[in-house]
N, C-alpha and C. Protein backbone atom coordinates (compact mmCIF):
# COMPACT_ATOMS: atom_id res chain seq x y z
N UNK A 1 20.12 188.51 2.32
CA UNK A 1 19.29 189.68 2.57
C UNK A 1 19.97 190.56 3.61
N UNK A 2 20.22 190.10 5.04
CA UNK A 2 20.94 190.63 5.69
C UNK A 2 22.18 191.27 5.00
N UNK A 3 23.23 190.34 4.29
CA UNK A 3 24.15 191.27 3.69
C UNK A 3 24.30 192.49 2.83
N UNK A 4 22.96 192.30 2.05
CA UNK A 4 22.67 193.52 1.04
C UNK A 4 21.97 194.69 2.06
N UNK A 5 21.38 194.79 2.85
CA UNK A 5 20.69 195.17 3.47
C UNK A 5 21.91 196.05 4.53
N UNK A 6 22.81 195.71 4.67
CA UNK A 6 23.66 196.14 5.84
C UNK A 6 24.46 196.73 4.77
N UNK A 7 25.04 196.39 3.88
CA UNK A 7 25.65 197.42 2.83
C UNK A 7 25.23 198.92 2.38
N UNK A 8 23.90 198.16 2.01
CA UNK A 8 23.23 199.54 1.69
C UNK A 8 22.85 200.72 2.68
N UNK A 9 22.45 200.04 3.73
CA UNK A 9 22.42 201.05 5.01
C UNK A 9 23.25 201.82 5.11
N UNK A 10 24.79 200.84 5.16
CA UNK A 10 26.00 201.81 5.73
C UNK A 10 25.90 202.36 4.30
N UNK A 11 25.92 202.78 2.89
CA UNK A 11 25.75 203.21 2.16
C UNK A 11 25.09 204.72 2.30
N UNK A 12 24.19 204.41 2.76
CA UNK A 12 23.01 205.25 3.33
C UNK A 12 23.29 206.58 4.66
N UNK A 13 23.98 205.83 5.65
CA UNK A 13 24.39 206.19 6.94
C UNK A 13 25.93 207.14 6.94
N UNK A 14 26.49 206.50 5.59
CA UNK A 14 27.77 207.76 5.59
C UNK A 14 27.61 208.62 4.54
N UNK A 15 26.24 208.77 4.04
CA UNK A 15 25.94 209.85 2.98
C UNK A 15 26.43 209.56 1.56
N UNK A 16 27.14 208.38 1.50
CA UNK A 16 27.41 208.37 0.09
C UNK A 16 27.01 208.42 -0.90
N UNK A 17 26.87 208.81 -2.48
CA UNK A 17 26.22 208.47 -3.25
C UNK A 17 27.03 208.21 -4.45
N UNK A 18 27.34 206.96 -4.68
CA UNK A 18 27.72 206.19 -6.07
C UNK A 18 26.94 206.52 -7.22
N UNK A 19 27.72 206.48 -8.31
CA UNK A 19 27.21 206.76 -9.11
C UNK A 19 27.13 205.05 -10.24
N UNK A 20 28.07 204.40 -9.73
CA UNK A 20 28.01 202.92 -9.88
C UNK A 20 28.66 201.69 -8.98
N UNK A 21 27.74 200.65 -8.83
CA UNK A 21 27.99 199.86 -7.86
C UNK A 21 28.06 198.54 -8.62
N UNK A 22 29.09 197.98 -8.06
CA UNK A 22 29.87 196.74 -8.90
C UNK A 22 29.55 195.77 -8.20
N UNK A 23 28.68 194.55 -8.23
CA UNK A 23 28.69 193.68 -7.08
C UNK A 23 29.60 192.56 -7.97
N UNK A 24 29.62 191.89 -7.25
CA UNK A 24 30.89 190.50 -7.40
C UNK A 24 30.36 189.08 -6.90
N UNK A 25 29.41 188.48 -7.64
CA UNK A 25 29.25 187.18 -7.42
C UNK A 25 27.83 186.78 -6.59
N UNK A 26 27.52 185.47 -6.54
CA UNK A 26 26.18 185.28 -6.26
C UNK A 26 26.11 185.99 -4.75
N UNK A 27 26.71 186.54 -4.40
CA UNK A 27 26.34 186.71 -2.64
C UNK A 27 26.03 188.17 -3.15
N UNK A 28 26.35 188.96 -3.87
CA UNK A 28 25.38 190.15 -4.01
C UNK A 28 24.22 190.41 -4.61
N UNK A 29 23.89 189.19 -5.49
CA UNK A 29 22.58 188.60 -6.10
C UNK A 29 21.66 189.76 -6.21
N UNK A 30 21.11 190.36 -4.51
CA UNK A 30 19.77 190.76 -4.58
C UNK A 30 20.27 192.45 -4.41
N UNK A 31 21.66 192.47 -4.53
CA UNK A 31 21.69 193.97 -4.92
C UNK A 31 21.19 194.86 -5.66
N UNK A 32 20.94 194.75 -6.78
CA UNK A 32 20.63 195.53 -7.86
C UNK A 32 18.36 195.37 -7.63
N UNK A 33 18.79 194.28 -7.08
CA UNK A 33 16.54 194.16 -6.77
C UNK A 33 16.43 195.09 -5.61
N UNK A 34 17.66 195.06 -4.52
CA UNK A 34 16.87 196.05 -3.62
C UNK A 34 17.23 197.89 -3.82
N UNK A 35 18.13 197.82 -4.53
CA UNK A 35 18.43 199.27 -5.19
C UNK A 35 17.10 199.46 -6.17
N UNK A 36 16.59 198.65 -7.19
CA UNK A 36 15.83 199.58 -8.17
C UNK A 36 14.40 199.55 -7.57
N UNK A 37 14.38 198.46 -6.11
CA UNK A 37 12.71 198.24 -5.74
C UNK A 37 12.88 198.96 -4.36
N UNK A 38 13.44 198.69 -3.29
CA UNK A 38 13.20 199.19 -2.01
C UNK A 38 13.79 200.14 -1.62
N UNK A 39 14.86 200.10 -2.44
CA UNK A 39 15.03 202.11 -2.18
C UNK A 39 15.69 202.63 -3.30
N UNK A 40 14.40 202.46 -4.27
CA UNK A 40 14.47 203.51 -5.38
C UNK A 40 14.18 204.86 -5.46
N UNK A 41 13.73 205.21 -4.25
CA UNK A 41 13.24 206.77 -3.94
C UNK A 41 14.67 206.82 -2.65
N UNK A 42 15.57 206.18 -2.42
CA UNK A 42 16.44 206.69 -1.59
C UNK A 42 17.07 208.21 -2.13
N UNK A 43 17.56 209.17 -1.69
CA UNK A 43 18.54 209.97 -2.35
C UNK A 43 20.13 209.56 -3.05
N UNK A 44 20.58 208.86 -1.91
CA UNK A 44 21.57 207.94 -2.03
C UNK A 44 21.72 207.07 -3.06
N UNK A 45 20.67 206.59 -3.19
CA UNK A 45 20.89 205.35 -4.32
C UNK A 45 19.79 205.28 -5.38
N UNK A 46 19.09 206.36 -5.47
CA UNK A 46 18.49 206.38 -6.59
C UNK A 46 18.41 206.31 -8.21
N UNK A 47 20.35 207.11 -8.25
CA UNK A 47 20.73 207.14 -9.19
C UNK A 47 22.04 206.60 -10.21
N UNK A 48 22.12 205.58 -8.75
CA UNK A 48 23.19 204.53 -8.89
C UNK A 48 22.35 203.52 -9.90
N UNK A 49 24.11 203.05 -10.69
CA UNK A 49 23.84 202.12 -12.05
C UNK A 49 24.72 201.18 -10.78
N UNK A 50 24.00 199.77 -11.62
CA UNK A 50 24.29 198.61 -10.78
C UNK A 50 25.04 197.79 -12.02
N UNK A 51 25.95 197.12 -11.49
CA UNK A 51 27.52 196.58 -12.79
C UNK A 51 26.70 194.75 -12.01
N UNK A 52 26.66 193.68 -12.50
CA UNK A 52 26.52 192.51 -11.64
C UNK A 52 27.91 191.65 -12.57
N UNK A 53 28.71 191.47 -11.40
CA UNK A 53 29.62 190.21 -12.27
C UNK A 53 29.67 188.60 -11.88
N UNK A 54 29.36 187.77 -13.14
CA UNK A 54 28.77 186.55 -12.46
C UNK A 54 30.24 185.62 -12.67
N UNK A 55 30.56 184.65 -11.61
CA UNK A 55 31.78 183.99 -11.67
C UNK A 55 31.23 182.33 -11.50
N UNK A 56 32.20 181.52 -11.59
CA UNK A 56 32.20 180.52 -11.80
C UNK A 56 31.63 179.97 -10.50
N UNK A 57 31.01 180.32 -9.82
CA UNK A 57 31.28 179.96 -8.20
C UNK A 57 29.50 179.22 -7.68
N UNK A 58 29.12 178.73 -8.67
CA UNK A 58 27.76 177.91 -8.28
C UNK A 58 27.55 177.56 -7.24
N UNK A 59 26.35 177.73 -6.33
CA UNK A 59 26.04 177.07 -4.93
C UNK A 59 25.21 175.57 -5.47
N UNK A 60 25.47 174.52 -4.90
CA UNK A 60 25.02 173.46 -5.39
C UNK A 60 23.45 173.06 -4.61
N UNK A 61 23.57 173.71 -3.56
CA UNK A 61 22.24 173.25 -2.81
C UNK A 61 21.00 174.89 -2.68
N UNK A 62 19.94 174.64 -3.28
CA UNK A 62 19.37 175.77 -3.16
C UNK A 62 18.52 176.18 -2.39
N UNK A 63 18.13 177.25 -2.32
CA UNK A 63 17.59 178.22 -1.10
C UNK A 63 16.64 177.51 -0.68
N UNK A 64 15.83 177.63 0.45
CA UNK A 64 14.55 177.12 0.83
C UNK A 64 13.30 177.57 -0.31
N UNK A 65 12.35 177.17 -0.57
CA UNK A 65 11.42 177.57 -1.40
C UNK A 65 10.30 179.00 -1.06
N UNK A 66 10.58 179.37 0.61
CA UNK A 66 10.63 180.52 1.80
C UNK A 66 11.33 181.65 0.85
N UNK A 67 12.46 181.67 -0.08
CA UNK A 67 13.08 182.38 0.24
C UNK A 67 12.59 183.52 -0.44
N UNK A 68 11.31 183.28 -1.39
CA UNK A 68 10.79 184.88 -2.52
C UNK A 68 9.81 185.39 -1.09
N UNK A 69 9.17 185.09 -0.51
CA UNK A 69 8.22 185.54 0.32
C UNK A 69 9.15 186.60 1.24
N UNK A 70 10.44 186.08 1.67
CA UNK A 70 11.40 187.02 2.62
C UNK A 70 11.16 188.21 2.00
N UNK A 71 11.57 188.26 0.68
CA UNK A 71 12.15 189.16 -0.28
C UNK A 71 10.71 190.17 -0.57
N UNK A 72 9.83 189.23 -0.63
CA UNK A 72 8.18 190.24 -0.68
C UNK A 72 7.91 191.24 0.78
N UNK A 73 8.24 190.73 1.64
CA UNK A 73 7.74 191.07 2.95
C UNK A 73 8.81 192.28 2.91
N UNK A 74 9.97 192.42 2.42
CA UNK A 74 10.60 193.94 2.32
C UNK A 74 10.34 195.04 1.42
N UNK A 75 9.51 194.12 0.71
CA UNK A 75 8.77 195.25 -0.39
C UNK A 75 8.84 195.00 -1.86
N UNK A 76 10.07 193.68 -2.42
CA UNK A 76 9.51 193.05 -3.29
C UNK A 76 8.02 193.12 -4.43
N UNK A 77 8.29 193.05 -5.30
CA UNK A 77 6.74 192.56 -6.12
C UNK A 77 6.68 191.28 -6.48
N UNK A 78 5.24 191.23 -6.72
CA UNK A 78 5.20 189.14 -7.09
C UNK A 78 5.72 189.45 -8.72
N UNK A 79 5.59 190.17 -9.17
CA UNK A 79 6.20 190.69 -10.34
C UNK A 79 7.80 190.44 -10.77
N UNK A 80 8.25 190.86 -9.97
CA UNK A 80 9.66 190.80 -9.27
C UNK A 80 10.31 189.64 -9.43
N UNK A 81 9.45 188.48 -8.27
CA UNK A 81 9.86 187.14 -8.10
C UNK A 81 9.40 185.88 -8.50
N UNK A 82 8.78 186.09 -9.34
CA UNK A 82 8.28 185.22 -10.65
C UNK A 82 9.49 184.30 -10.71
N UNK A 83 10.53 184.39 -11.09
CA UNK A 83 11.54 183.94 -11.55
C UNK A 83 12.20 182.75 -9.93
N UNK A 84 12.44 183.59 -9.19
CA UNK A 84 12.84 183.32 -7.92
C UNK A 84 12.23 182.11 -6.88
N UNK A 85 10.79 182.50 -7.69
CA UNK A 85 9.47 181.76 -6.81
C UNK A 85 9.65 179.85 -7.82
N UNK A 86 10.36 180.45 -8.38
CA UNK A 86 10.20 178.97 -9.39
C UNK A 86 11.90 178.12 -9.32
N UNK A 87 12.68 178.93 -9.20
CA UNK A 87 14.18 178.33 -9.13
C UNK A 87 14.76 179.33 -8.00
N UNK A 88 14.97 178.24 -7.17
CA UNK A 88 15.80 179.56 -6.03
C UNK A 88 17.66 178.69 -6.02
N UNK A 89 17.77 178.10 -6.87
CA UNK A 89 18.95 177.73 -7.18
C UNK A 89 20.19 178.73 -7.57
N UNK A 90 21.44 178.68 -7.85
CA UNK A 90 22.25 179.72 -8.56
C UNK A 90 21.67 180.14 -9.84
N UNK A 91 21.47 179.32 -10.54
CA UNK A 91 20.51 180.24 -11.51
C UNK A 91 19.43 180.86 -11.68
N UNK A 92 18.75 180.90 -10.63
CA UNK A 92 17.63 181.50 -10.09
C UNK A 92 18.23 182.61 -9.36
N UNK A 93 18.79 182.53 -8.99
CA UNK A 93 19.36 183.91 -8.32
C UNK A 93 19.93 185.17 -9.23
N UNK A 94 21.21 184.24 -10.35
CA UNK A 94 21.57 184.56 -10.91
C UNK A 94 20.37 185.47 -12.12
N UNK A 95 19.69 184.76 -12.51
CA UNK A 95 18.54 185.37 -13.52
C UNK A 95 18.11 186.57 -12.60
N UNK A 96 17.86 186.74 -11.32
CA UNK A 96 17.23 187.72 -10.96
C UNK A 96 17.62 188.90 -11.21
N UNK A 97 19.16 188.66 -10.24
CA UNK A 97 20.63 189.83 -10.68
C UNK A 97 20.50 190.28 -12.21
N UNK A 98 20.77 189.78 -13.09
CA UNK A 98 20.78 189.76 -14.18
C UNK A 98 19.28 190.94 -15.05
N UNK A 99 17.98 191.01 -14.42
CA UNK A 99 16.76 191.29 -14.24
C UNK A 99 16.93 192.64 -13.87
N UNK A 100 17.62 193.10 -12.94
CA UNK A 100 17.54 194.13 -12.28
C UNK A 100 19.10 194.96 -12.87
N UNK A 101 20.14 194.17 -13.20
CA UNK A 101 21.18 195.03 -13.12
C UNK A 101 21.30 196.44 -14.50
N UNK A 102 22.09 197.00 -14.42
CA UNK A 102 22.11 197.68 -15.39
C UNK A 102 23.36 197.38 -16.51
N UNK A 103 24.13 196.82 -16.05
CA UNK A 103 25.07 195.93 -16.61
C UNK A 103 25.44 194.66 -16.02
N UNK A 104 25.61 193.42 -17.27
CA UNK A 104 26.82 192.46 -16.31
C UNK A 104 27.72 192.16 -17.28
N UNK A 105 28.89 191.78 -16.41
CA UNK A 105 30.07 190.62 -16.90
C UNK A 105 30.13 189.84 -16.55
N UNK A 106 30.95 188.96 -17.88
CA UNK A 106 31.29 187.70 -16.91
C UNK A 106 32.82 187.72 -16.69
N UNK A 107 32.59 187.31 -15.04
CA UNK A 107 34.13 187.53 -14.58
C UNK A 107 34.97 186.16 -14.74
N UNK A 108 34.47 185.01 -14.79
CA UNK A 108 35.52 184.08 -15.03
C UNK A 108 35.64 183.61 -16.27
N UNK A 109 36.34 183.21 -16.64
CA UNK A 109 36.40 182.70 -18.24
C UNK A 109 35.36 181.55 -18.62
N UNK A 110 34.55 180.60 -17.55
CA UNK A 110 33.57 179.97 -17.63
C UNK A 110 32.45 180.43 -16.74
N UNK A 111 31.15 180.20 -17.28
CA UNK A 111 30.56 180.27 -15.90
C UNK A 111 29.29 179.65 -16.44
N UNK A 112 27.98 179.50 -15.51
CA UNK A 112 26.91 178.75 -15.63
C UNK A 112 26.71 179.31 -17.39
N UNK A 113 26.22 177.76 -17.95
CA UNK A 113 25.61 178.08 -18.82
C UNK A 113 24.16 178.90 -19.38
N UNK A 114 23.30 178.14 -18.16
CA UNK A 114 21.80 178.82 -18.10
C UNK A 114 22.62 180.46 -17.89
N UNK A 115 23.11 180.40 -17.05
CA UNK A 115 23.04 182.29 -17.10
C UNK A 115 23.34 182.97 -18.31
N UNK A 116 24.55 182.51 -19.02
CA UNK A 116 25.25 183.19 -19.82
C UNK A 116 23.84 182.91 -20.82
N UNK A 117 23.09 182.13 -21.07
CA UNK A 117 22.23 181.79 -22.28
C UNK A 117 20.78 182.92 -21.92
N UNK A 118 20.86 183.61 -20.64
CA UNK A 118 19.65 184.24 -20.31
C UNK A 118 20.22 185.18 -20.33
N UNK A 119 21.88 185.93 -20.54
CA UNK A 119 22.26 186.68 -20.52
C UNK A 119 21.67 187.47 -22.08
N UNK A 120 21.97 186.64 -22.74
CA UNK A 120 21.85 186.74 -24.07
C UNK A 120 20.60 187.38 -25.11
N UNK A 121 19.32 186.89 -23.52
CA UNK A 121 18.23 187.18 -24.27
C UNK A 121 17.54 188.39 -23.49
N UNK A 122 18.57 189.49 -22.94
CA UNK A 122 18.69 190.76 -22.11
C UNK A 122 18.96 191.41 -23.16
N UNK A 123 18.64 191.56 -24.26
CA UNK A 123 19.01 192.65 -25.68
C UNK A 123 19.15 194.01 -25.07
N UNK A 124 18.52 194.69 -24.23
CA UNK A 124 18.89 195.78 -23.54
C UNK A 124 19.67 196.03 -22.21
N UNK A 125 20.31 195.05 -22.19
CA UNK A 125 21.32 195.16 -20.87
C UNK A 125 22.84 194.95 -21.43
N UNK A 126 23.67 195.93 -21.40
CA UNK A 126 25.03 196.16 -21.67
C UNK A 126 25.59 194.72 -21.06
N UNK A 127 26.23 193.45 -22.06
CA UNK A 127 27.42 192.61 -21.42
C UNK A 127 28.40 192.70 -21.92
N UNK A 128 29.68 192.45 -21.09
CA UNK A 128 30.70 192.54 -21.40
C UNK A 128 31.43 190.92 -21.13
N UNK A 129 31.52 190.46 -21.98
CA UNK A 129 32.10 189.06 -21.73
C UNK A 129 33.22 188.66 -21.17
N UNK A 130 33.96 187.94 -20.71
CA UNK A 130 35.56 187.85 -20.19
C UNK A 130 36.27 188.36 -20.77
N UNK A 131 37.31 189.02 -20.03
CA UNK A 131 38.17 190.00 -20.64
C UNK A 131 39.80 189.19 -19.72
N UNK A 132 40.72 189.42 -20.61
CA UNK A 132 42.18 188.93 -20.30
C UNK A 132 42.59 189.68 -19.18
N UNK A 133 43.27 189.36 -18.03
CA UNK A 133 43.81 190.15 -16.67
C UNK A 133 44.76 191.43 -17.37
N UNK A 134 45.22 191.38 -19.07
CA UNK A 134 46.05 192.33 -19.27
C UNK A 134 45.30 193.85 -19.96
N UNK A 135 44.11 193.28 -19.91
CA UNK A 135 43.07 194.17 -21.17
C UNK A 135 41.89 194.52 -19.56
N UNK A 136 41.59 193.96 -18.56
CA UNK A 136 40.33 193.66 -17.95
C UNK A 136 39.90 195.37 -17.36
N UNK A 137 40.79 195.65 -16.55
CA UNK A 137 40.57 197.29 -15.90
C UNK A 137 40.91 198.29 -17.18
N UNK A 138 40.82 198.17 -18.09
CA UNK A 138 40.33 199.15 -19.12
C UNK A 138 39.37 198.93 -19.98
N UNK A 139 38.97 197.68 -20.08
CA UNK A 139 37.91 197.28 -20.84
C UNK A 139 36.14 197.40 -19.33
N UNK A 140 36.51 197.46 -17.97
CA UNK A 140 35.49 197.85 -17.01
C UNK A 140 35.45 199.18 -16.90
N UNK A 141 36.84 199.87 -16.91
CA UNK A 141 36.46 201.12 -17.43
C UNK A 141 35.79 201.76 -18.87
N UNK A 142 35.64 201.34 -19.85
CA UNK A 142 35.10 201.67 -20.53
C UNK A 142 33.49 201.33 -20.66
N UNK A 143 33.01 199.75 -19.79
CA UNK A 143 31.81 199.35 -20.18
C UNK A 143 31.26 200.21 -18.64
N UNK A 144 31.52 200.77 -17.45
CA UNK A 144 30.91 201.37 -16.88
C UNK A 144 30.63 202.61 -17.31
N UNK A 145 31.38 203.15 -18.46
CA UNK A 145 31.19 204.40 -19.04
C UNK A 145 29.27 204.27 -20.22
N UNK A 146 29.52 202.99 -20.48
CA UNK A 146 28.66 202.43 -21.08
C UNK A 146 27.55 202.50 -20.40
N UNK A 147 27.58 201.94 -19.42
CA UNK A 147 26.62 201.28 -18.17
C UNK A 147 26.00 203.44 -17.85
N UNK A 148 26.74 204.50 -17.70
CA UNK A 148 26.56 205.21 -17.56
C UNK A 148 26.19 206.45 -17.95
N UNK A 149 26.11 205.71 -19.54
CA UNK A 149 25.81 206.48 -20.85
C UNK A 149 26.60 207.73 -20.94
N UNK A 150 27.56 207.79 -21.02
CA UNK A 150 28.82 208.36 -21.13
C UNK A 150 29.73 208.34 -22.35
N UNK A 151 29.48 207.02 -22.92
CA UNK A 151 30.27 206.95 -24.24
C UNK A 151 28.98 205.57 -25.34
């Protein structure tokens, strides 16, 4: 929370405004929840598309069962954390990201199964599956064009 929270600020604080934001792995998790819920009326980030890329990188021990209530008390909905309130594991996290983003990939050539299988049943969320290191930065350029309704 702290980390997303200090991103977005400085986000906020040097006037920027993205037009897409790429997070990279479970530690940006609650990016794309606090962009479309707690500052969806920002100027800044209102109209930012959120990219989530999930990697092989599972946390084995999971959050305290504390951890959806944090997330309510910033403005969260119980709506929201349905999901969260029941698995606060990597795939609980992961499903959330996934919930909120406007696109994901998967960045490693393996990754949790539960995700990739909940990925699946996102019929309206643009994925882009692993892509080869020789094909990868033209195939993200094209699915953020996607992600941006552009092509």
């Amino acid at each position: 929370i702290f980390y997303v929270r200090g991103v977005l600020e400085t986000v906020k604080k040097l006037r920027w405004i993205p037009d897409v934001i790429h997070c990279h792995g479970w530690m940006s998790a609650l990016t794309a929840l606090y962009i479309k819920r707690m500052y969806a009326d920002d100027p800044c980030l209102k109209d930012a598309k959120v990219v989530y890329s999930i990697y092989n990188d599972d946390f084995k021990t999971p959050f305290r069962k504390g951890f959806a209530g944090k997330l309510k008390m910033d403005g969260a909905k119980d709506s929201d954390l349905k999901g969260i309130k029941a698995d606060t594991s990597f795939t609980g996290l992961t499903k959330l990201a996934i919930d909120f983003a406007d696109g994901v990939i998967q960045g490693s050539e393996t990754i949790n199964q539960d995700a990739l299988d909940y990925i699946a049943t996102k019929k309206h969320t643009p994925f882009l599956p692993y892509q080869s290191p020789d094909v990868y930065m033209d195939k993200i350029n094209e699915f953020y064009d996607v992600v941006l309704g552009t092509k």
